[in-house]
C-alpha atoms as a PDB file:
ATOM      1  CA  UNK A   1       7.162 -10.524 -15.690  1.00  0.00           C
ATOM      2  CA  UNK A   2       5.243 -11.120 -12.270  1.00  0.00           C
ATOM      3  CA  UNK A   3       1.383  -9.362 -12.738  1.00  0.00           C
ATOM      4  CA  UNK A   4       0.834  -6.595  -9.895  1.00  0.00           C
ATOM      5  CA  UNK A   5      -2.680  -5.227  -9.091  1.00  0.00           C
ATOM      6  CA  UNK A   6      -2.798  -2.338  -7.548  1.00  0.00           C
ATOM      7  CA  UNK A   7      -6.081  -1.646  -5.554  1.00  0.00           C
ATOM      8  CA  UNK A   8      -6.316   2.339  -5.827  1.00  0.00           C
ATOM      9  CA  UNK A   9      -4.912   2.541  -9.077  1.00  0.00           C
ATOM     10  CA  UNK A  10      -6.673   5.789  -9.491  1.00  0.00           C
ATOM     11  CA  UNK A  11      -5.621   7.109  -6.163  1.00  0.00           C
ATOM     12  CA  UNK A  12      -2.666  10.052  -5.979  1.00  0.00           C
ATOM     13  CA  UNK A  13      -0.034   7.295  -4.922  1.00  0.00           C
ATOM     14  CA  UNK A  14      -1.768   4.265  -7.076  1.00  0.00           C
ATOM     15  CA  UNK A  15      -1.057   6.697 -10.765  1.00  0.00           C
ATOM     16  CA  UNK A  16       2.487   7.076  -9.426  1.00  0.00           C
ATOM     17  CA  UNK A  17       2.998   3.038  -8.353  1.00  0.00           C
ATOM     18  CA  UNK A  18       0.905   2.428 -11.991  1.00  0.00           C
ATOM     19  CA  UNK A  19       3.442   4.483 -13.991  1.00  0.00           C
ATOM     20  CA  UNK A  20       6.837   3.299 -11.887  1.00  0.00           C
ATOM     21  CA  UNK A  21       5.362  -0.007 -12.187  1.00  0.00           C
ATOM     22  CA  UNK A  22       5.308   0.223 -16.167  1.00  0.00           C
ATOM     23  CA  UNK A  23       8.385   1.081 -16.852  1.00  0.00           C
ATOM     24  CA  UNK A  24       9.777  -1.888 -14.316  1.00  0.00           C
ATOM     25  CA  UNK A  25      12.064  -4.779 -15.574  1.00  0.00           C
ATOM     26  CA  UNK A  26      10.125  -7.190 -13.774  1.00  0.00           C
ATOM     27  CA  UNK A  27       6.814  -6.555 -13.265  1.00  0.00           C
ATOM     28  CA  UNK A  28       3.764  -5.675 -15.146  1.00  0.00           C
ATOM     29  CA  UNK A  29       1.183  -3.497 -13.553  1.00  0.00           C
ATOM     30  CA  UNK A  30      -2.750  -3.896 -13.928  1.00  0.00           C
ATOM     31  CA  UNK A  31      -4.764  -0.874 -12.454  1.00  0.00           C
ATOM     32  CA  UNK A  32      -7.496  -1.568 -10.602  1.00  0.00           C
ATOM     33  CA  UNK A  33     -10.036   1.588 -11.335  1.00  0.00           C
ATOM     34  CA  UNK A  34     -13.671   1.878 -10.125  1.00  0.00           C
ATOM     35  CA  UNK A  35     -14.920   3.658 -13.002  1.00  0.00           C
ATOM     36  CA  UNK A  36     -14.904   2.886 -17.016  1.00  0.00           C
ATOM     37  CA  UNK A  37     -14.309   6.588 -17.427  1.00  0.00           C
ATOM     38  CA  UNK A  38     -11.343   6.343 -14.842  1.00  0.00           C
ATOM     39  CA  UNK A  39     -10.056   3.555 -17.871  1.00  0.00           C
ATOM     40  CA  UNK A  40      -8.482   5.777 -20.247  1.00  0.00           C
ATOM     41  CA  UNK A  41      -5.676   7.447 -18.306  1.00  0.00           C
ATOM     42  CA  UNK A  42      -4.302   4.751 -17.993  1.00  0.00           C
ATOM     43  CA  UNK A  43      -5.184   2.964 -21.386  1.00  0.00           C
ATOM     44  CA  UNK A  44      -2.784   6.435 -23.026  1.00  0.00           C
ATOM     45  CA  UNK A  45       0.305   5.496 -21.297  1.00  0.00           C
ATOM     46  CA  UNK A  46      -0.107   1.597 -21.563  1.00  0.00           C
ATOM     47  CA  UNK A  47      -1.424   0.320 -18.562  1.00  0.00           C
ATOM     48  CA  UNK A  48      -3.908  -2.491 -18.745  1.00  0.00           C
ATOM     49  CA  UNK A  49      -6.675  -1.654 -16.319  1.00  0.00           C
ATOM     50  CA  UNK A  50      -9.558  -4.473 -14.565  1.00  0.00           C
ATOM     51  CA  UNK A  51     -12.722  -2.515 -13.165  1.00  0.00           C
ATOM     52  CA  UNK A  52     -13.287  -3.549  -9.446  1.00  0.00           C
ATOM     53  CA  UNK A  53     -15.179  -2.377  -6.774  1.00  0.00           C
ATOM     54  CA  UNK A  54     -13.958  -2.716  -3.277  1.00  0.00           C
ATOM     55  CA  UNK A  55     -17.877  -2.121  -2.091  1.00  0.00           C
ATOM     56  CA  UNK A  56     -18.864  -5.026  -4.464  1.00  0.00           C
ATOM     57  CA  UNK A  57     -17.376  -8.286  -5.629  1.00  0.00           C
ATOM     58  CA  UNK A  58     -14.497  -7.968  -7.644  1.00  0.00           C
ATOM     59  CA  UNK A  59     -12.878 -10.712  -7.165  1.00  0.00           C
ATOM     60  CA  UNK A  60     -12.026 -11.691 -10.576  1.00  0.00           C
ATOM     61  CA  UNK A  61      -9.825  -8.408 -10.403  1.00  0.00           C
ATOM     62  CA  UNK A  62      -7.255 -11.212  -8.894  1.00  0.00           C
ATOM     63  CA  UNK A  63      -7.223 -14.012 -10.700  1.00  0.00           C
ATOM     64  CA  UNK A  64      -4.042 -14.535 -12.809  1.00  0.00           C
ATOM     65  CA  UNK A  65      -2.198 -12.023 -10.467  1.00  0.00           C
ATOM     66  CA  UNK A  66       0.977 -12.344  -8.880  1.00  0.00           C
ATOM     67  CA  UNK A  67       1.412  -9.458  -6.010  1.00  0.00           C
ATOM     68  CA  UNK A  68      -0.826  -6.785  -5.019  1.00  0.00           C
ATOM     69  CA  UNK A  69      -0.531  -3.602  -3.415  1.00  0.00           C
ATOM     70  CA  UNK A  70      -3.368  -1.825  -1.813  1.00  0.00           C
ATOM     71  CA  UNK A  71      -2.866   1.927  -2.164  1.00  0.00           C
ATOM     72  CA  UNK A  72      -6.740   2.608  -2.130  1.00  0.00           C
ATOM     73  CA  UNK A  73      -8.744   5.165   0.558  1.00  0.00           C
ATOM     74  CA  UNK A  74     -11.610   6.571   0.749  1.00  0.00           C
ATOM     75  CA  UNK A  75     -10.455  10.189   1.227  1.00  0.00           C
ATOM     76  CA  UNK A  76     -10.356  12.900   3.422  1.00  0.00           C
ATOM     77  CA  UNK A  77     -13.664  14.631   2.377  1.00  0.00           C
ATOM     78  CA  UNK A  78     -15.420  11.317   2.963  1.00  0.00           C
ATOM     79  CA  UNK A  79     -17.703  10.240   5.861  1.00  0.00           C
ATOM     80  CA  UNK A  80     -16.734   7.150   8.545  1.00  0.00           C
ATOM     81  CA  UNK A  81     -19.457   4.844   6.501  1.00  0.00           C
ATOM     82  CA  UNK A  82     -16.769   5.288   3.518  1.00  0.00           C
ATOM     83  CA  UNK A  83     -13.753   4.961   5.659  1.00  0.00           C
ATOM     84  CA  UNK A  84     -14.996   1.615   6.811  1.00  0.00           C
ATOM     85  CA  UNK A  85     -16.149   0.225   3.466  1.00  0.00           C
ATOM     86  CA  UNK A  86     -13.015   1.141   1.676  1.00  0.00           C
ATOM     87  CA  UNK A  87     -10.336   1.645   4.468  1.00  0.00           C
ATOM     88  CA  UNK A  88     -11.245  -1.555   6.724  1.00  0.00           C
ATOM     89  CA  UNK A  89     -13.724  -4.273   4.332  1.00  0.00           C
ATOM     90  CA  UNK A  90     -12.218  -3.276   1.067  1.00  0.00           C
ATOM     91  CA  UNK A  91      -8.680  -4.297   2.549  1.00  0.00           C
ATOM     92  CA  UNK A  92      -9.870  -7.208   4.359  1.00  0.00           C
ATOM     93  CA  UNK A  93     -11.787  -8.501   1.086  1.00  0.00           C
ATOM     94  CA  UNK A  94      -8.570  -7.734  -0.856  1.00  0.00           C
ATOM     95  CA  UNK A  95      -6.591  -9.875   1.092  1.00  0.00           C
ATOM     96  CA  UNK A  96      -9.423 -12.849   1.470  1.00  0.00           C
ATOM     97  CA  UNK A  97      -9.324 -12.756  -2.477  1.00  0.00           C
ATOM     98  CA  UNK A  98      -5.799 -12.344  -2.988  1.00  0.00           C
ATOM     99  CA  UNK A  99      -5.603 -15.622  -0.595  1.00  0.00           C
ATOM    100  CA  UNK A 100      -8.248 -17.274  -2.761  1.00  0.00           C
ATOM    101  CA  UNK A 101      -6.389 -16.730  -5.846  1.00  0.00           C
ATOM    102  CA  UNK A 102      -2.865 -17.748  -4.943  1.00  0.00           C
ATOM    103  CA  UNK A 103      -1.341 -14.195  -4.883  1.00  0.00           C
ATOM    104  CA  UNK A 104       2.141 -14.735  -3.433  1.00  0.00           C
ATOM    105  CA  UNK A 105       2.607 -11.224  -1.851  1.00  0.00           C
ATOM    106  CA  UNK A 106       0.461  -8.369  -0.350  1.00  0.00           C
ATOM    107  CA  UNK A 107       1.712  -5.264   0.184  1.00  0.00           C
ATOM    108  CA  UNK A 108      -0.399  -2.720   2.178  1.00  0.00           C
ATOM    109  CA  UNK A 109      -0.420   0.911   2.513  1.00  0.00           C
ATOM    110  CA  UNK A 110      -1.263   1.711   5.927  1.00  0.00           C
ATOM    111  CA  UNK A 111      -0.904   4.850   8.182  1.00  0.00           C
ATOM    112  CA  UNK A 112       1.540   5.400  10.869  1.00  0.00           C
ATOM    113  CA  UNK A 113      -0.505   5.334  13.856  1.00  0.00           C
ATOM    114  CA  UNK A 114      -2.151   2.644  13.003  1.00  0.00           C
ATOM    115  CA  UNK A 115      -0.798   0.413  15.793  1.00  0.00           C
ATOM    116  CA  UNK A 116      -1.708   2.460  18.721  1.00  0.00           C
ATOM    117  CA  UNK A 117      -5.032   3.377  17.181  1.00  0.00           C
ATOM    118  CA  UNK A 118      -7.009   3.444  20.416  1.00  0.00           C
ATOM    119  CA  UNK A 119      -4.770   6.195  21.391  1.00  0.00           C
ATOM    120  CA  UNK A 120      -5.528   8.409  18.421  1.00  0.00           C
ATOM    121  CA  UNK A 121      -6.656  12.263  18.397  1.00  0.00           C
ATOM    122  CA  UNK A 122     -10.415  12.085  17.882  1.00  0.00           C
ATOM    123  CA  UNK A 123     -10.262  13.518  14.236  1.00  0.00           C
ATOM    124  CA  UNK A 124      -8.039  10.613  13.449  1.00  0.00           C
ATOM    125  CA  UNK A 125      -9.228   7.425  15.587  1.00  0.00           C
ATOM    126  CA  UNK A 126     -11.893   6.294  13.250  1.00  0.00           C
ATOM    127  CA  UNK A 127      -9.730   6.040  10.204  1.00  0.00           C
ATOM    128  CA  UNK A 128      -6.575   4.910  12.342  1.00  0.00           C
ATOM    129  CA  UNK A 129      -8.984   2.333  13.483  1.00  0.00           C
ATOM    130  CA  UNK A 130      -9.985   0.932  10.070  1.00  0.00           C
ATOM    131  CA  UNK A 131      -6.637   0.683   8.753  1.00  0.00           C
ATOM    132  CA  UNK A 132      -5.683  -1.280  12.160  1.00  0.00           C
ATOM    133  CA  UNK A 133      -8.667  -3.319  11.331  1.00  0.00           C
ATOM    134  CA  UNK A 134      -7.266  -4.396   8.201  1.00  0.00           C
ATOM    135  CA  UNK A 135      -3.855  -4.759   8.917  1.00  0.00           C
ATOM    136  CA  UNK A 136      -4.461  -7.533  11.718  1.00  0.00           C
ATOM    137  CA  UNK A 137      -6.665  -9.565   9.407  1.00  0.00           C
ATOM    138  CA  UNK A 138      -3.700  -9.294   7.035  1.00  0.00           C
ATOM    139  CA  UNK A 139      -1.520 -10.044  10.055  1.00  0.00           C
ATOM    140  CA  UNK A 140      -3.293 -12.826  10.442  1.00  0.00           C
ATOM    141  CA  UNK A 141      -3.438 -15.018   7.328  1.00  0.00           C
ATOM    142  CA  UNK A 142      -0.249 -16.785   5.919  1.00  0.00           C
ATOM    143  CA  UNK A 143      -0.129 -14.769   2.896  1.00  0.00           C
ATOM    144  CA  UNK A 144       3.573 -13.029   2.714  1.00  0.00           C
ATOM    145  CA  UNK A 145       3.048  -9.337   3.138  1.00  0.00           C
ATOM    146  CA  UNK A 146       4.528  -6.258   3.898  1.00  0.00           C
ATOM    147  CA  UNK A 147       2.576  -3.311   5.896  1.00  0.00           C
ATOM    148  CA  UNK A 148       4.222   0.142   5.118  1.00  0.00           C
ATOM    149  CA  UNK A 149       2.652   2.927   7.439  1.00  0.00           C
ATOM    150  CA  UNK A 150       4.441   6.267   6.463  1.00  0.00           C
ATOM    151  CA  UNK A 151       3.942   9.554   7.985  1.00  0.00           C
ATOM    152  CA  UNK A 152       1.822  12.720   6.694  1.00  0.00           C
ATOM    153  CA  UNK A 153       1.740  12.542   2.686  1.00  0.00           C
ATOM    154  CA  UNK A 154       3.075  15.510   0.647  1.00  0.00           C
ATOM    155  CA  UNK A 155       2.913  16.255  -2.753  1.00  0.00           C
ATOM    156  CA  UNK A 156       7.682  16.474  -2.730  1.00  0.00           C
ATOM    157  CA  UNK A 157       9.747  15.342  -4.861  1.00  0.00           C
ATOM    158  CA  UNK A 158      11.114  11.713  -5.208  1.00  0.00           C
ATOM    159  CA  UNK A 159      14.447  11.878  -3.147  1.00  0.00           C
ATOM    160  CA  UNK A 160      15.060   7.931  -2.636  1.00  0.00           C
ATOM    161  CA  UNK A 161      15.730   8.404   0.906  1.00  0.00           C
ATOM    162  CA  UNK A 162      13.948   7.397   3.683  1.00  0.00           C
ATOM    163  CA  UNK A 163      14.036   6.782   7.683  1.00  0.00           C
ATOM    164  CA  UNK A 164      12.219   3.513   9.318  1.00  0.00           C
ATOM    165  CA  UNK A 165      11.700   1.703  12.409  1.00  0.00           C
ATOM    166  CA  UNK A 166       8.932  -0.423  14.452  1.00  0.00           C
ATOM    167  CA  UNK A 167       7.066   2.699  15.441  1.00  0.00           C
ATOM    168  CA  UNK A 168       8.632   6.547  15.575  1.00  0.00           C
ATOM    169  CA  UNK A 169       7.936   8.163  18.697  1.00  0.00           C
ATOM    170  CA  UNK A 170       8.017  11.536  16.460  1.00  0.00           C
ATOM    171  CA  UNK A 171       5.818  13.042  14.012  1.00  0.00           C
ATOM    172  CA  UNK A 172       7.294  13.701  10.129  1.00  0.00           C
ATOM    173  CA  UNK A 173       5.778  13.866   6.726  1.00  0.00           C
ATOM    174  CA  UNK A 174       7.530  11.624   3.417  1.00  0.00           C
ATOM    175  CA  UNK A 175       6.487  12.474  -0.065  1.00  0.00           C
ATOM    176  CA  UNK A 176       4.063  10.448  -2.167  1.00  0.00           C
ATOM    177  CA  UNK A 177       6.632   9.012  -4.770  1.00  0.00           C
ATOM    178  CA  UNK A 178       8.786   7.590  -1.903  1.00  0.00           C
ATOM    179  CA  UNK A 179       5.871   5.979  -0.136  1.00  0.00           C
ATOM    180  CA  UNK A 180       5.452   4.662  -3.441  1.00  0.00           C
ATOM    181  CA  UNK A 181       9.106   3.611  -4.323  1.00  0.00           C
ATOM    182  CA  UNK A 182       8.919   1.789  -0.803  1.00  0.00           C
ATOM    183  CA  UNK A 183       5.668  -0.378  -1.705  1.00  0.00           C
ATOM    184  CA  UNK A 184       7.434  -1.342  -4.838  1.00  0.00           C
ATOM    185  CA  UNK A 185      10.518  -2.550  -3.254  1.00  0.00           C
ATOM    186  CA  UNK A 186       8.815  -4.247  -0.618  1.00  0.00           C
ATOM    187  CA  UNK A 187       7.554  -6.287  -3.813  1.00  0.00           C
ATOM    188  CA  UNK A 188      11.064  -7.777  -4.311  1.00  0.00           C
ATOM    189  CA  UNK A 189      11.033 -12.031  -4.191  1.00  0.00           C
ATOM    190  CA  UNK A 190      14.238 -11.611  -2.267  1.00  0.00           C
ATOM    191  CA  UNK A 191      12.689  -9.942   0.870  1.00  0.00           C
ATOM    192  CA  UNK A 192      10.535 -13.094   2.322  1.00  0.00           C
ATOM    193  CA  UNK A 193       8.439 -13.215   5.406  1.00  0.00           C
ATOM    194  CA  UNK A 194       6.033 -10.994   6.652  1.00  0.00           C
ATOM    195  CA  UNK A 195       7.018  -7.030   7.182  1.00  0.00           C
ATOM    196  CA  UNK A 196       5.646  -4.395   9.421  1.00  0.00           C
ATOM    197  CA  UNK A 197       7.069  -0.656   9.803  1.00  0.00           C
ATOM    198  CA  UNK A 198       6.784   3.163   9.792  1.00  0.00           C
ATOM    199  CA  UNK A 199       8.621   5.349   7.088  1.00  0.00           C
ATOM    200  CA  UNK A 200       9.525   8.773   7.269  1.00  0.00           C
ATOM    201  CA  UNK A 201      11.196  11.235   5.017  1.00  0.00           C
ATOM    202  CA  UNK A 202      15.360  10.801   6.243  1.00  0.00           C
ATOM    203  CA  UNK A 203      18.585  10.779   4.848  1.00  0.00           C
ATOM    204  CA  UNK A 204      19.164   6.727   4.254  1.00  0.00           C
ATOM    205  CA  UNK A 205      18.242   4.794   0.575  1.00  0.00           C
ATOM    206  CA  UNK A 206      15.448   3.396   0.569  1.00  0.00           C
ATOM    207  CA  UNK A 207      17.152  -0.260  -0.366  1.00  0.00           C
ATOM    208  CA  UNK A 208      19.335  -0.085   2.430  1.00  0.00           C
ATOM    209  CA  UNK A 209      17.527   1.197   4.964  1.00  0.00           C
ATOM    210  CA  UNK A 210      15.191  -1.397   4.445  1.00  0.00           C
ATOM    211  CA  UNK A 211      17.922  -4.107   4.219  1.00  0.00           C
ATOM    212  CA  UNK A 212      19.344  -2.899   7.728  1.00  0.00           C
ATOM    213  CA  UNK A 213      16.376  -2.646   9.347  1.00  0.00           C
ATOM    214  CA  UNK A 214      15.398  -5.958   8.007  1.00  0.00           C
ATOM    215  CA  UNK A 215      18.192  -7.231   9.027  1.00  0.00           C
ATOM    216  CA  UNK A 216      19.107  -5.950  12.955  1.00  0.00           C
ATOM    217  CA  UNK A 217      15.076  -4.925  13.884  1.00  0.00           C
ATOM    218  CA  UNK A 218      16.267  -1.685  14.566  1.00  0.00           C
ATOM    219  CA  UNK A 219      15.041   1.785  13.478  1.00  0.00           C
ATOM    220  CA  UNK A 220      17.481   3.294  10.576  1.00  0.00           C
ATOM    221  CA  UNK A 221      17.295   6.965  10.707  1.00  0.00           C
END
């Protein structure tokens, strides 16, 4: 049983990731909460927690771990100092410890739009910026990884189907639980090398459309 952190535990997707995560053949999941009183949620349906603070040192959050996702954000009702403490350092320290530690895979939630940031709608650049931020530094290291960047987030159903490519040139929304079955998948041992792409809500399994797009570099809608 490989050990998965997951940085946001107490975040809308992190709970869902946390209890998928629990009930997986081959991994065990340890949320990472900022809180002790964020603890026992967690501690009633048998997740072991770690308290960590992406604005402090929490480094020993990732010793003994295997793979980590980062599902954490600082929120919409939050200022730009947040958005760059959480968003942008709290990744990029993530990933410096996960490298320091010997994780063997790093999968981050992102935002589509990340890659053309610069281009962004005001209301959005800042953010868009930060997660850019983070996903180059990730980008750059030669930790494995996988960046997932999925549309709008609703509150739907789990439907196990998906659409991804490179970058859509078309706006769409994908619920929370299949952002969240994606970031688990992307976990897999068998899918090496370093990933980058946009999902969307579509009509193709998420396994498959992953394997094809893996596979020919092409969007699989």
């Amino acid at each position: 049983m490989e050990k998965v952190l997951i940085i946001g535990a107490n975040g809308s997707i992190g709970r869902i990731l946390s209890e998928k995560l629990s009930d997986h053949p081959d991994y065990t999941p340890i949320a990472m909460v900022r809180k002790e009183d964020q603890v026992e949620h967690f501690k009633n349906k048998g997740i072991a927690t770690v308290i960590g603070d992406l604005e402090q040192d929490f480094g020993h959050a990732l010793q003994g771990i295997d793979k980590v996702i980062f599902s954490a954000g600082s929120g919409a009702k939050t200022g730009k100092d947040k958005t760059e403490m959480v968003d942008k350092n709290g990744a990029i320290k993530s990933v410096d410890f996960s490298i320091k530690y010997g994780v063997r895979k790093f999968v981050m939630l992102s935002s589509r739009g990340a890659e053309n940031a610069e281009k962004a709608d005001e209301s959005m650049q800042h953010y868009l910026l930060a997660k850019k931020a983070a996903d180059e530094h990730l980008k750059s290291t030669n930790l494995p990884y996988a960046i997932v960047r999925p549309g709008s987030l609703t509150d739907g159903p789990f439907t196990g189907n998906i659409k991804i490519a490179d970058i859509f040139n078309e706006k769409g929304d994908i619920s929370r639980a299949d952002v969240a079955a994606v970031l688990i998948h992307m976990l897999d041992h068998g899918i090496d090398g370093k990933q980058v792409f946009e999902i969307l809500s579509g009509k193709v399994d998420i396994e498959d459309a992953v394997r094809l797009f893996l596979k020919t570099g092409q969007a699989v809608t």
